[in-house]
PDB file of N, CA and C in Angstrom:
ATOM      1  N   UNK A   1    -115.425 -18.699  15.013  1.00  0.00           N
ATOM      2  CA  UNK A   1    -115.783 -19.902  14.291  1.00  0.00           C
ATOM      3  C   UNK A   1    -117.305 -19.965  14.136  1.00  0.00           C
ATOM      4  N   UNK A   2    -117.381 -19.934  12.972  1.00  0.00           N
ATOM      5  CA  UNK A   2    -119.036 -20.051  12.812  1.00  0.00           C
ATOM      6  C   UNK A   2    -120.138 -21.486  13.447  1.00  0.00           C
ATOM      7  N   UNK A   3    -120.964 -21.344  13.409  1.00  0.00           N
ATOM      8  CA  UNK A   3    -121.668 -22.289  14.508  1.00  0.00           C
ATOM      9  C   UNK A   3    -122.827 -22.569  13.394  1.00  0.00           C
ATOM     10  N   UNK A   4    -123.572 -23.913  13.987  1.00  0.00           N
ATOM     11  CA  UNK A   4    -125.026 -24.466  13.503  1.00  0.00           C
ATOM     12  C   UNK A   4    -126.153 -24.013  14.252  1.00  0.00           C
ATOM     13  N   UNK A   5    -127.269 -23.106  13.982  1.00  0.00           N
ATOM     14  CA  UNK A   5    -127.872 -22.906  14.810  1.00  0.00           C
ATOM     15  C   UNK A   5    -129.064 -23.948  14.478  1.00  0.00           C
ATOM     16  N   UNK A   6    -128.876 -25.008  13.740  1.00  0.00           N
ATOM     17  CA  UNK A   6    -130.054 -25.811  13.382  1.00  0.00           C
ATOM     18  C   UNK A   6    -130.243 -27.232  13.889  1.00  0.00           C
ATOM     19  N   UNK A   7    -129.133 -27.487  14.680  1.00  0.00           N
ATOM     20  CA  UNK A   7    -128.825 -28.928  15.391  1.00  0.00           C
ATOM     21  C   UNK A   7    -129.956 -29.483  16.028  1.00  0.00           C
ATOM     22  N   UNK A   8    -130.865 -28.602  16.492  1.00  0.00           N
ATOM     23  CA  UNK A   8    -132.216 -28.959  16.587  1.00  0.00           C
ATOM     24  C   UNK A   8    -132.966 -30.199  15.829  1.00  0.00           C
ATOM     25  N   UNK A   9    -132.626 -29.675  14.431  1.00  0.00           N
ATOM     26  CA  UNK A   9    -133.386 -30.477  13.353  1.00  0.00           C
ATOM     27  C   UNK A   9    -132.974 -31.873  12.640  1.00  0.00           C
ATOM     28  N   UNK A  10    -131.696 -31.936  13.694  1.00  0.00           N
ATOM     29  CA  UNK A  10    -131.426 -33.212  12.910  1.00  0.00           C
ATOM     30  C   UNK A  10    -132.551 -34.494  14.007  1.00  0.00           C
ATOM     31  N   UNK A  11    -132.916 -35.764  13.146  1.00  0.00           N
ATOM     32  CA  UNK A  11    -133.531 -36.798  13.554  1.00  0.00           C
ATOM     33  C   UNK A  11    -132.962 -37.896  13.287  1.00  0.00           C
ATOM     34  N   UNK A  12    -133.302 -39.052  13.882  1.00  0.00           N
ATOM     35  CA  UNK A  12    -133.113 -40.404  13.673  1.00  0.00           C
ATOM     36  C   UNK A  12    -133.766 -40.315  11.587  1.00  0.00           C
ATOM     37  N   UNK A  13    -132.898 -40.996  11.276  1.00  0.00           N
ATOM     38  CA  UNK A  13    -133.585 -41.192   9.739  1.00  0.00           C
ATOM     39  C   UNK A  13    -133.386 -42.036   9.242  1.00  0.00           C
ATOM     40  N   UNK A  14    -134.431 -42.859   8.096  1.00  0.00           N
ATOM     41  CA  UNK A  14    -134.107 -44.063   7.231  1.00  0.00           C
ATOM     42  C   UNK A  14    -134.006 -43.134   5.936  1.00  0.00           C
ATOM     43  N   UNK A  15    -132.722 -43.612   5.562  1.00  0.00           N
ATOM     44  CA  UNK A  15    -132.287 -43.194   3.828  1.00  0.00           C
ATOM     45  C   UNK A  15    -133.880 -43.493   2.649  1.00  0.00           C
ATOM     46  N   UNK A  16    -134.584 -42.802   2.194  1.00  0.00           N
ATOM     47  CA  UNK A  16    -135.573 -42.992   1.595  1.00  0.00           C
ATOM     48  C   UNK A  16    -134.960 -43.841   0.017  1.00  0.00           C
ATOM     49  N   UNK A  17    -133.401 -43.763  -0.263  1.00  0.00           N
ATOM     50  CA  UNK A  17    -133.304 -44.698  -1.200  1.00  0.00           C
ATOM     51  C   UNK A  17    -131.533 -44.690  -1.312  1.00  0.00           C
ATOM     52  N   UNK A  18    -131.057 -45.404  -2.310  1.00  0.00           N
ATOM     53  CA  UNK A  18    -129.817 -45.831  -1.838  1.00  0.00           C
ATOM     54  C   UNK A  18    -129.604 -45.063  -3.104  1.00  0.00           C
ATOM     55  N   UNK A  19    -129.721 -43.769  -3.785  1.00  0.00           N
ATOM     56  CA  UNK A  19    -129.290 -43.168  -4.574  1.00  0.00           C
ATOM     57  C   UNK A  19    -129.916 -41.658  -4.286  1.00  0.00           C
ATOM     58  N   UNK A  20    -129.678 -40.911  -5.122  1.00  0.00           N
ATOM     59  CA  UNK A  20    -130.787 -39.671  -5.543  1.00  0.00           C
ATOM     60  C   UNK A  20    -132.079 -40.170  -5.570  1.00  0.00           C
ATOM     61  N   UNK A  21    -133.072 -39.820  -5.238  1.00  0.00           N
ATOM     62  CA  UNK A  21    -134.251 -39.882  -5.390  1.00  0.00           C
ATOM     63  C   UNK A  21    -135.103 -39.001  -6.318  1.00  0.00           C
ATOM     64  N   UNK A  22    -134.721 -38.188  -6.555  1.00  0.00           N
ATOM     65  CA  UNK A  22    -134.853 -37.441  -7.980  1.00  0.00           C
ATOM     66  C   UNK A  22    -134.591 -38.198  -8.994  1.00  0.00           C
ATOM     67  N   UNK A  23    -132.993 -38.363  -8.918  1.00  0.00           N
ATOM     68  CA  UNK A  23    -132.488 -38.820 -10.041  1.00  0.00           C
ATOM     69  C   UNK A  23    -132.723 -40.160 -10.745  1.00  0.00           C
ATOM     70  N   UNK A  24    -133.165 -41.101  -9.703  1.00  0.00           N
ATOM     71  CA  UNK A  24    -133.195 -42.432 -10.103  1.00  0.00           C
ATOM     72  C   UNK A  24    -135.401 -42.666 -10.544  1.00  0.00           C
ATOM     73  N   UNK A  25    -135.803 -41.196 -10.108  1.00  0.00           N
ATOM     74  CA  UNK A  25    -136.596 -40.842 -10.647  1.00  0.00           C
ATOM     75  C   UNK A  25    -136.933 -40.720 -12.208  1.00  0.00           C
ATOM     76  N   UNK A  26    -136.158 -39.602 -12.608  1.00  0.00           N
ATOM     77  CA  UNK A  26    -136.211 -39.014 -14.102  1.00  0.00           C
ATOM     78  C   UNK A  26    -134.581 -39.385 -14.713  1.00  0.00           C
ATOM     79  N   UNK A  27    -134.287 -40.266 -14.081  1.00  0.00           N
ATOM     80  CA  UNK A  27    -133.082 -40.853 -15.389  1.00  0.00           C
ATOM     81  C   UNK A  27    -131.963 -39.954 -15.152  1.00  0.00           C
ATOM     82  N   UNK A  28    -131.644 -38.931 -14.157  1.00  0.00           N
ATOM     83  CA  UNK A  28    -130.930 -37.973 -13.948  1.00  0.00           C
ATOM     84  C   UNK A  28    -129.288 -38.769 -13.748  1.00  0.00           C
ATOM     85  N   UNK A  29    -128.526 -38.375 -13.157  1.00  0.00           N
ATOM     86  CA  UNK A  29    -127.174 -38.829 -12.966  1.00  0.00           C
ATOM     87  C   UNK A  29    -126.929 -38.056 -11.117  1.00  0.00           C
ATOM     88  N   UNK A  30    -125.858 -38.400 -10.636  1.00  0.00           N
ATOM     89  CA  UNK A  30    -125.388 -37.508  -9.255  1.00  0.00           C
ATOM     90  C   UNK A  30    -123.767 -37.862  -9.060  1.00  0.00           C
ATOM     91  N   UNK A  31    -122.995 -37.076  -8.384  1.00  0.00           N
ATOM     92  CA  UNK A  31    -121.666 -37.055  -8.590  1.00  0.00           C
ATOM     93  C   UNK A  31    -121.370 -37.592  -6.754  1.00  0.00           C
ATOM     94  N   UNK A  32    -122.167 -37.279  -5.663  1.00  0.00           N
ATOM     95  CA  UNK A  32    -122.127 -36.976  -4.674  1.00  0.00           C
ATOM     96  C   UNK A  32    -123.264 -37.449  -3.573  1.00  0.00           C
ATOM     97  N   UNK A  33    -123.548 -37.647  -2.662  1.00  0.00           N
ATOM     98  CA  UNK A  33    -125.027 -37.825  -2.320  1.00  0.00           C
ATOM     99  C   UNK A  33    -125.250 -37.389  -0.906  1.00  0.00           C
ATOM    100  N   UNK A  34    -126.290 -37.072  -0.285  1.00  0.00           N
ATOM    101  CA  UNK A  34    -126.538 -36.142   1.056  1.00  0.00           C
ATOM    102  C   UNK A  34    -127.743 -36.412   1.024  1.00  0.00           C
ATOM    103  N   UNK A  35    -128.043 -36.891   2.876  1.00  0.00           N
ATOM    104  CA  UNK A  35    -128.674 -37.500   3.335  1.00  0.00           C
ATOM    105  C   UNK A  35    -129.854 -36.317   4.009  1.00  0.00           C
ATOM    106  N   UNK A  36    -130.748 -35.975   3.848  1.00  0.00           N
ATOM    107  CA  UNK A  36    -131.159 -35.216   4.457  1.00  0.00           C
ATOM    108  C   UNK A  36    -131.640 -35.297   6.164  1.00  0.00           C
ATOM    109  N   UNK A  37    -131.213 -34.481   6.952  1.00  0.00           N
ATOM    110  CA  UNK A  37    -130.969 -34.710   8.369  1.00  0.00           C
ATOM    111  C   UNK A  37    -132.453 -34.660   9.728  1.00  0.00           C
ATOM    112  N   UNK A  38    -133.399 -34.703   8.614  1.00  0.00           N
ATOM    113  CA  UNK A  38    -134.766 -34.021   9.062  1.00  0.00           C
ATOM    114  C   UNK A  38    -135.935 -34.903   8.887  1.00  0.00           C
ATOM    115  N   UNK A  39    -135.516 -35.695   7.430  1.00  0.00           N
ATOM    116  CA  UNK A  39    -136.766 -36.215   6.614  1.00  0.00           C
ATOM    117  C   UNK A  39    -136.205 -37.875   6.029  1.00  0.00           C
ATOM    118  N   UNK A  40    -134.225 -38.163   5.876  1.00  0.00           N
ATOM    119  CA  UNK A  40    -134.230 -38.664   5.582  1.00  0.00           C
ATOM    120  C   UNK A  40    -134.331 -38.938   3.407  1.00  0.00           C
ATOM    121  N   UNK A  41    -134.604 -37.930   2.822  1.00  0.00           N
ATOM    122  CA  UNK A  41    -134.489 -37.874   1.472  1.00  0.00           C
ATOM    123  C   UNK A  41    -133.055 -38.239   1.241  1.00  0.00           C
ATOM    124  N   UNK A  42    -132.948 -38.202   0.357  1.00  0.00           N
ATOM    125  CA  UNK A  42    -131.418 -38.357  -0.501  1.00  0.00           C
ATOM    126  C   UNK A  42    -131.121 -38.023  -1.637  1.00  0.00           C
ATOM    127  N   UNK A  43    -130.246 -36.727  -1.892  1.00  0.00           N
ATOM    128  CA  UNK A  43    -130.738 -35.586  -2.855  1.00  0.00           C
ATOM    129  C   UNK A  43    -128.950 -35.731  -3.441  1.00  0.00           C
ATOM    130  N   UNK A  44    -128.815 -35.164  -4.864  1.00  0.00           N
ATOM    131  CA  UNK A  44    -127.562 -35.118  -5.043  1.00  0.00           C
ATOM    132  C   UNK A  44    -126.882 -33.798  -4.800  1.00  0.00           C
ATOM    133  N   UNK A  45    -125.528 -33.887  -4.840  1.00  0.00           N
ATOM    134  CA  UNK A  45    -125.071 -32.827  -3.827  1.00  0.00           C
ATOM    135  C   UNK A  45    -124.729 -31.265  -4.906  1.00  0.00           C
ATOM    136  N   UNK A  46    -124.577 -30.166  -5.102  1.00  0.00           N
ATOM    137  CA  UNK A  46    -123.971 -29.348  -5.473  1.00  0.00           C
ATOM    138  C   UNK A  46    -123.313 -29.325  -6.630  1.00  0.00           C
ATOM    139  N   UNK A  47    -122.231 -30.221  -6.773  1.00  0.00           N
ATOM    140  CA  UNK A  47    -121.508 -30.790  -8.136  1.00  0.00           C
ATOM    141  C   UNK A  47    -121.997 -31.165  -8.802  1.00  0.00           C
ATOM    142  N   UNK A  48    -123.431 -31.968  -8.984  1.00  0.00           N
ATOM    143  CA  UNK A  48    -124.276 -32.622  -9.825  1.00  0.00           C
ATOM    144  C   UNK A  48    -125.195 -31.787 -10.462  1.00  0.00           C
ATOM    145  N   UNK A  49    -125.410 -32.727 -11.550  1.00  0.00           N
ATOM    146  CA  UNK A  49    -126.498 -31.410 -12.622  1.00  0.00           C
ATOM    147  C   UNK A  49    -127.444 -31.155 -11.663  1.00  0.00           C
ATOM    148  N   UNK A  50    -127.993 -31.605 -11.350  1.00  0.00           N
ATOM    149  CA  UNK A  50    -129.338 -31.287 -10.601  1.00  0.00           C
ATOM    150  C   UNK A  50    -129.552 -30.766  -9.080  1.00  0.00           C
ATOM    151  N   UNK A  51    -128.681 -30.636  -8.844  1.00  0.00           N
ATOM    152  CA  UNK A  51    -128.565 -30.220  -7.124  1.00  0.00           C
ATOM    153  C   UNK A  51    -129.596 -30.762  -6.249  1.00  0.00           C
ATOM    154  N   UNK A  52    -129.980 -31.378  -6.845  1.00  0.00           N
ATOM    155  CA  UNK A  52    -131.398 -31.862  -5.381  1.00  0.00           C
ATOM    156  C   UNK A  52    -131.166 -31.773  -4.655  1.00  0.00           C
ATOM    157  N   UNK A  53    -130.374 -32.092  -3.486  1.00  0.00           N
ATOM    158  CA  UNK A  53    -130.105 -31.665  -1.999  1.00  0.00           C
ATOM    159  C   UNK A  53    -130.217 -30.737  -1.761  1.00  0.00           C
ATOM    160  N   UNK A  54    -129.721 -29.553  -1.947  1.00  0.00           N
ATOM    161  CA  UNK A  54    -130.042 -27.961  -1.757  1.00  0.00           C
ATOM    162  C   UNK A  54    -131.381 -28.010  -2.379  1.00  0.00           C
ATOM    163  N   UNK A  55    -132.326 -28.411  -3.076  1.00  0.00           N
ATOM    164  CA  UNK A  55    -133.563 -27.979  -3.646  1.00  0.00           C
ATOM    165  C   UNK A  55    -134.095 -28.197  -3.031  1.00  0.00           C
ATOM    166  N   UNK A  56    -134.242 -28.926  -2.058  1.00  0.00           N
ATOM    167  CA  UNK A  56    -135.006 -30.152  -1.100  1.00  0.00           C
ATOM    168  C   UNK A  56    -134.760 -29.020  -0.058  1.00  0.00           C
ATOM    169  N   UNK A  57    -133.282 -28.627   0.342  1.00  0.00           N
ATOM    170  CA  UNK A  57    -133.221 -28.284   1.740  1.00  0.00           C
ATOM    171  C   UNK A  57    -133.969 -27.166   1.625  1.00  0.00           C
ATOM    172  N   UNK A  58    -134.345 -25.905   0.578  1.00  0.00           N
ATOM    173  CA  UNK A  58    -134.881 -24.624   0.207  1.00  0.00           C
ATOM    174  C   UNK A  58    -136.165 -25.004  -0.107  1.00  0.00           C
ATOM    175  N   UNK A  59    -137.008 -25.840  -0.745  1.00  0.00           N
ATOM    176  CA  UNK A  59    -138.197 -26.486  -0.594  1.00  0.00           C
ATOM    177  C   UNK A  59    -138.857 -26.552   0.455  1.00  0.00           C
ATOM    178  N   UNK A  60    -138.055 -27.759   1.723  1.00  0.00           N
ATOM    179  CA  UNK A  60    -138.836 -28.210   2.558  1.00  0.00           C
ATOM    180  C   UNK A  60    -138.237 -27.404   3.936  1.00  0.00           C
ATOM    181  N   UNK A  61    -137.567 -26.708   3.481  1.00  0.00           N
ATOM    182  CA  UNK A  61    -137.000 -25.846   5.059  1.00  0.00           C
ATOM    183  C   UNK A  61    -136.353 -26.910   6.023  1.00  0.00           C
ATOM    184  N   UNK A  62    -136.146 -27.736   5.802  1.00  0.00           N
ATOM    185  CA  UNK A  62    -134.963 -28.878   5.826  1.00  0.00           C
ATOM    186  C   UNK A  62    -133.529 -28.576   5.413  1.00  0.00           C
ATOM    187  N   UNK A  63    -132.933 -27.279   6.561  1.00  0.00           N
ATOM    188  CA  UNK A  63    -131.554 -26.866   6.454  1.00  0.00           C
ATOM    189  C   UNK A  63    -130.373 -28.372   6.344  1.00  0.00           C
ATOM    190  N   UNK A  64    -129.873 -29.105   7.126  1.00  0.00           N
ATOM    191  CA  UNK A  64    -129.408 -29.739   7.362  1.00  0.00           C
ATOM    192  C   UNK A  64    -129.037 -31.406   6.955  1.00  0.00           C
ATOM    193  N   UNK A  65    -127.652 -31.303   5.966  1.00  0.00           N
ATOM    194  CA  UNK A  65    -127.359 -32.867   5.460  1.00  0.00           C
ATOM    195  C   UNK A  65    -126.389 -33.420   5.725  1.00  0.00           C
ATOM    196  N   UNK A  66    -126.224 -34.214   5.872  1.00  0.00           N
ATOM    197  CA  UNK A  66    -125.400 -35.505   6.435  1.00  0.00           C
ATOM    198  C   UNK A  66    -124.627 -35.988   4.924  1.00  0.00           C
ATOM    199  N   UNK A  67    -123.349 -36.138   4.942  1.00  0.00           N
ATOM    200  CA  UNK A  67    -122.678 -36.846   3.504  1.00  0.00           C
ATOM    201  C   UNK A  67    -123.354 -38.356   3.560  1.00  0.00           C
ATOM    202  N   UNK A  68    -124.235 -39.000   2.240  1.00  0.00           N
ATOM    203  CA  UNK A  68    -123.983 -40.501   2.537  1.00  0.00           C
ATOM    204  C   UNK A  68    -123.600 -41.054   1.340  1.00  0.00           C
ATOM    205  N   UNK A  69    -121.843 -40.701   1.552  1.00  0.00           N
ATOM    206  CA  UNK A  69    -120.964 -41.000   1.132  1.00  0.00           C
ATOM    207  C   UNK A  69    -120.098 -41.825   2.407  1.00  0.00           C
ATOM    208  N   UNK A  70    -119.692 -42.917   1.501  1.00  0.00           N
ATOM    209  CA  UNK A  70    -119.142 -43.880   2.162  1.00  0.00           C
ATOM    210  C   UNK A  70    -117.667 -43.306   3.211  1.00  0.00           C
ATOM    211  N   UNK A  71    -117.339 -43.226   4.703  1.00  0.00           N
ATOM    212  CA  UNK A  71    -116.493 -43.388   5.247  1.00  0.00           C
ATOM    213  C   UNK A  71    -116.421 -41.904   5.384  1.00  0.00           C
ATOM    214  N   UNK A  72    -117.908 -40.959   5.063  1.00  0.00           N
ATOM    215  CA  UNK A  72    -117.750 -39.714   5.406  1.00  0.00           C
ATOM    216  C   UNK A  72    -119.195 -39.504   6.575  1.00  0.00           C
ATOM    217  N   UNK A  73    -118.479 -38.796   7.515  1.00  0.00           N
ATOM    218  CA  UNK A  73    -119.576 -38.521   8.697  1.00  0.00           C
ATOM    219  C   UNK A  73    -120.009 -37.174   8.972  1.00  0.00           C
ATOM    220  N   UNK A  74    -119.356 -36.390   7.987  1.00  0.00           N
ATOM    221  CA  UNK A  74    -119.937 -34.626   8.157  1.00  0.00           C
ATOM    222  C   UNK A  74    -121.139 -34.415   7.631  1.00  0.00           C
ATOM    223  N   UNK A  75    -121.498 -33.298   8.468  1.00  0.00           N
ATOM    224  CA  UNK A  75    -123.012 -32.487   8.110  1.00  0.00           C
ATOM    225  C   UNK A  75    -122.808 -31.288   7.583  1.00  0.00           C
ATOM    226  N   UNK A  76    -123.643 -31.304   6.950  1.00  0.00           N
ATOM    227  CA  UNK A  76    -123.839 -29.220   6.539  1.00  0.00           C
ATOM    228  C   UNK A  76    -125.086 -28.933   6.778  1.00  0.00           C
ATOM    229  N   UNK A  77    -125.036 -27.573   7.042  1.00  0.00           N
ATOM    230  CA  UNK A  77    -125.743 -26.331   7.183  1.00  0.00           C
ATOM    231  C   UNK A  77    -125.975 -25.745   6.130  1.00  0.00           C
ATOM    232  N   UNK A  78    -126.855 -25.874   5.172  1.00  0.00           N
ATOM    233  CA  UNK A  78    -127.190 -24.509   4.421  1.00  0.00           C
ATOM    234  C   UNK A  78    -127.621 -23.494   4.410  1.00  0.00           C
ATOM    235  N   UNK A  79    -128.825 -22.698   5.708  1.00  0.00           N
ATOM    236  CA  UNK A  79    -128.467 -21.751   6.268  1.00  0.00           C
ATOM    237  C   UNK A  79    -127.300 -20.957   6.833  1.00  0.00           C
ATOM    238  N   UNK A  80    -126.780 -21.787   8.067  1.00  0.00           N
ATOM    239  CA  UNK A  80    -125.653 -21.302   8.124  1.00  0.00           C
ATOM    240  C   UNK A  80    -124.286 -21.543   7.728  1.00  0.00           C
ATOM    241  N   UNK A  81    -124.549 -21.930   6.259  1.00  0.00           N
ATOM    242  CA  UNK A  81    -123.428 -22.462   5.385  1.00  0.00           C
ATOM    243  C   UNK A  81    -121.845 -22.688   6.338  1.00  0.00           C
ATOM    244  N   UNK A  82    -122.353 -24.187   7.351  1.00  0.00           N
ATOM    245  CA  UNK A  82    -121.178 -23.732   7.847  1.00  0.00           C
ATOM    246  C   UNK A  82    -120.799 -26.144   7.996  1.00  0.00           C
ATOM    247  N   UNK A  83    -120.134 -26.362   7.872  1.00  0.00           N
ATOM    248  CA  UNK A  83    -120.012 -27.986   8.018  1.00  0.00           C
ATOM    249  C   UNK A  83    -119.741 -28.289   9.947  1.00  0.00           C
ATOM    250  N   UNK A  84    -120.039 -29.676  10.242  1.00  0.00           N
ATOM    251  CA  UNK A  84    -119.432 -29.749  11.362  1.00  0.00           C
ATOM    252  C   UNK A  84    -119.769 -31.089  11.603  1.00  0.00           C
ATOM    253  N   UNK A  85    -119.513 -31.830  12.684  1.00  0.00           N
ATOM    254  CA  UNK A  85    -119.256 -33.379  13.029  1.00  0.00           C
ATOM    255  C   UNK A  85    -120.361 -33.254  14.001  1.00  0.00           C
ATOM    256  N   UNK A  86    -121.083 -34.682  14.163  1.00  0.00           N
ATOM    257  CA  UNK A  86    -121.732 -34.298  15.537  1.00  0.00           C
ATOM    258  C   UNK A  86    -121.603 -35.563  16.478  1.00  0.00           C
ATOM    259  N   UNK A  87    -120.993 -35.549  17.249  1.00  0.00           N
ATOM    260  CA  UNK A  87    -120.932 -36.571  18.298  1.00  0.00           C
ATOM    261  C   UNK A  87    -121.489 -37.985  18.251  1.00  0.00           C
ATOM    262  N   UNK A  88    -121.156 -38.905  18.432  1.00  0.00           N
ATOM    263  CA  UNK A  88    -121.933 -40.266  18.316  1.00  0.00           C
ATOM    264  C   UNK A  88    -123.182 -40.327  16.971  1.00  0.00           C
ATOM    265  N   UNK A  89    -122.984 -39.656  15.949  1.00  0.00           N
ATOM    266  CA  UNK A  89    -123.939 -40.114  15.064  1.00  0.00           C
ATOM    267  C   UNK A  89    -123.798 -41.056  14.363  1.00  0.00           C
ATOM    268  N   UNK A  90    -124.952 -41.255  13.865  1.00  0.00           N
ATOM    269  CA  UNK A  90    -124.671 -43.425  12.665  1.00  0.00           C
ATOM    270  C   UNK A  90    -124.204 -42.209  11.837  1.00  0.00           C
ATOM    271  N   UNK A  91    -123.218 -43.485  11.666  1.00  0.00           N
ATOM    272  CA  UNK A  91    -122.546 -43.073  10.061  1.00  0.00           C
ATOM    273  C   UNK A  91    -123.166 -43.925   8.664  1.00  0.00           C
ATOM    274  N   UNK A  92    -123.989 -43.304   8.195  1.00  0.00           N
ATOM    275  CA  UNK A  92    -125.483 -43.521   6.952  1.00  0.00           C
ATOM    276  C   UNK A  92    -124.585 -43.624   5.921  1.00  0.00           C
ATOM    277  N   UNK A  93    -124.402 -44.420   4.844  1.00  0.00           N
ATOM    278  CA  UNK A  93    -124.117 -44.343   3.369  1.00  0.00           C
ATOM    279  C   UNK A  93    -124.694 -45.361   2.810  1.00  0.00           C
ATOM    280  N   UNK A  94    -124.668 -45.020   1.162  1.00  0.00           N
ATOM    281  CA  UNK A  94    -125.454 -45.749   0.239  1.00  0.00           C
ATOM    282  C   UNK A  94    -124.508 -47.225   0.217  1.00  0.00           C
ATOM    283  N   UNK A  95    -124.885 -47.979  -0.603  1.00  0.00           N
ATOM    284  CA  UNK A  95    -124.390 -48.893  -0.788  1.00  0.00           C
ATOM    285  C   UNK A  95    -123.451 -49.159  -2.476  1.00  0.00           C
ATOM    286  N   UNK A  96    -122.641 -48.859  -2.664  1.00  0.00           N
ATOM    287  CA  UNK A  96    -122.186 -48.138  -4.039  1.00  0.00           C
ATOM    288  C   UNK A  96    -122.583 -49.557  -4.832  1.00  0.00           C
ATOM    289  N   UNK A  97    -123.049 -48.739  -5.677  1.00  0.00           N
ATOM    290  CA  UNK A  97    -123.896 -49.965  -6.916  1.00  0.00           C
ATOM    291  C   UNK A  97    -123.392 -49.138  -8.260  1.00  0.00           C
ATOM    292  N   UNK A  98    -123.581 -49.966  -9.422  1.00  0.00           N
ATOM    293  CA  UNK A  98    -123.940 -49.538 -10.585  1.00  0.00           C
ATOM    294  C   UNK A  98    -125.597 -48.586 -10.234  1.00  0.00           C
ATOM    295  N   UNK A  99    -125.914 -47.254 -11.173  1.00  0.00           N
ATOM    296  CA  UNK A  99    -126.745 -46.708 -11.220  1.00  0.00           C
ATOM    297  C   UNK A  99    -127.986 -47.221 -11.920  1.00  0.00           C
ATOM    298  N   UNK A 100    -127.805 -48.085 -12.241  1.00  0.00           N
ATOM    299  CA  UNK A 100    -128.870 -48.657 -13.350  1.00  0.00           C
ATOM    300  C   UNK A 100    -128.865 -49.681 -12.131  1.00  0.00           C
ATOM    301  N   UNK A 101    -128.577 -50.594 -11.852  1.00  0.00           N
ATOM    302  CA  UNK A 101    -128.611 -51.517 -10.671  1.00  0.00           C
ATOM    303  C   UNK A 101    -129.827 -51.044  -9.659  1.00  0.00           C
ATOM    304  N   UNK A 102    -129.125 -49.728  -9.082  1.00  0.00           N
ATOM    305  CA  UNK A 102    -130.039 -49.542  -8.109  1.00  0.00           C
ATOM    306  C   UNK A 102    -131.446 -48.643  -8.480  1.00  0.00           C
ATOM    307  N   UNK A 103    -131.506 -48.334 -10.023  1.00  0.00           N
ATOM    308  CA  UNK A 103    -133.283 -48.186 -10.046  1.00  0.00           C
ATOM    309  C   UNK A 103    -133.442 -48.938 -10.548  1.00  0.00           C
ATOM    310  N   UNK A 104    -133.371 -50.202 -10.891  1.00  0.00           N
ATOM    311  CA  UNK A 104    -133.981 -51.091 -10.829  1.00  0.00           C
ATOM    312  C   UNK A 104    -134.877 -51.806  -9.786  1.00  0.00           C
ATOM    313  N   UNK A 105    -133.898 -51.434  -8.569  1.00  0.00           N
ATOM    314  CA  UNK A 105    -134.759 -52.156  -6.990  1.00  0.00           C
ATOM    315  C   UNK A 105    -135.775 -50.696  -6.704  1.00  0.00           C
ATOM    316  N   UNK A 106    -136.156 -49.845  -7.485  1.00  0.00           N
ATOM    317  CA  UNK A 106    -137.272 -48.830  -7.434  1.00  0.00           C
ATOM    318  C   UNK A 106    -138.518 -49.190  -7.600  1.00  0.00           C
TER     319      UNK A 106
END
């Protein structure tokens, strides 16, 4: 069973915004959202045009995201492309809004 060798890097974090932060940037869209486990960003996930989350994690060497998607508590690894749960963590999600709603409070 493959393992995280990055558990190190996760921190206490405040969500830097209750959407993509890219996206609610440049007008973008996101299907998905992931919390970054290091810094706290909030990037969209894989499925979305823009992948920010992986850009962010390959950017800032910030392996490690947290779903903050509602009633989901898994992490990933993008180094070691591998998912896993971690014991007593807050369970972080956005607050589901209309998208236009929430850049507005930007």
């Amino acid at each position: 069973m493959a393992t995280c060798n990055h558990v190190d890097q996760i921190r206490d974090v405040i969500p830097q915004a209750d959407g993509c932060v890219t996206c609610l940037e440049s007008g973008g869209t996101w299907v998905h959202l992931r919390l970054c486990a290091t810094c706290g960003y909030v990037g969209c996930c894989d499925s979305s045009p823009n992948k920010h989350a992986s850009a962010h994690a390959r950017t800032t060497d910030h392996p490690i995201v947290q779903s903050f998607e509602p009633e989901e508590d898994w992490f990933w690894c993008y180094v070691d492309e591998v998912g896993f749960l971690v014991n007593d963590a807050p369970s972080l999600s956005y607050a589901p809004a209309d998208t236009e709603e929430i850049r507005k409070k930007i």
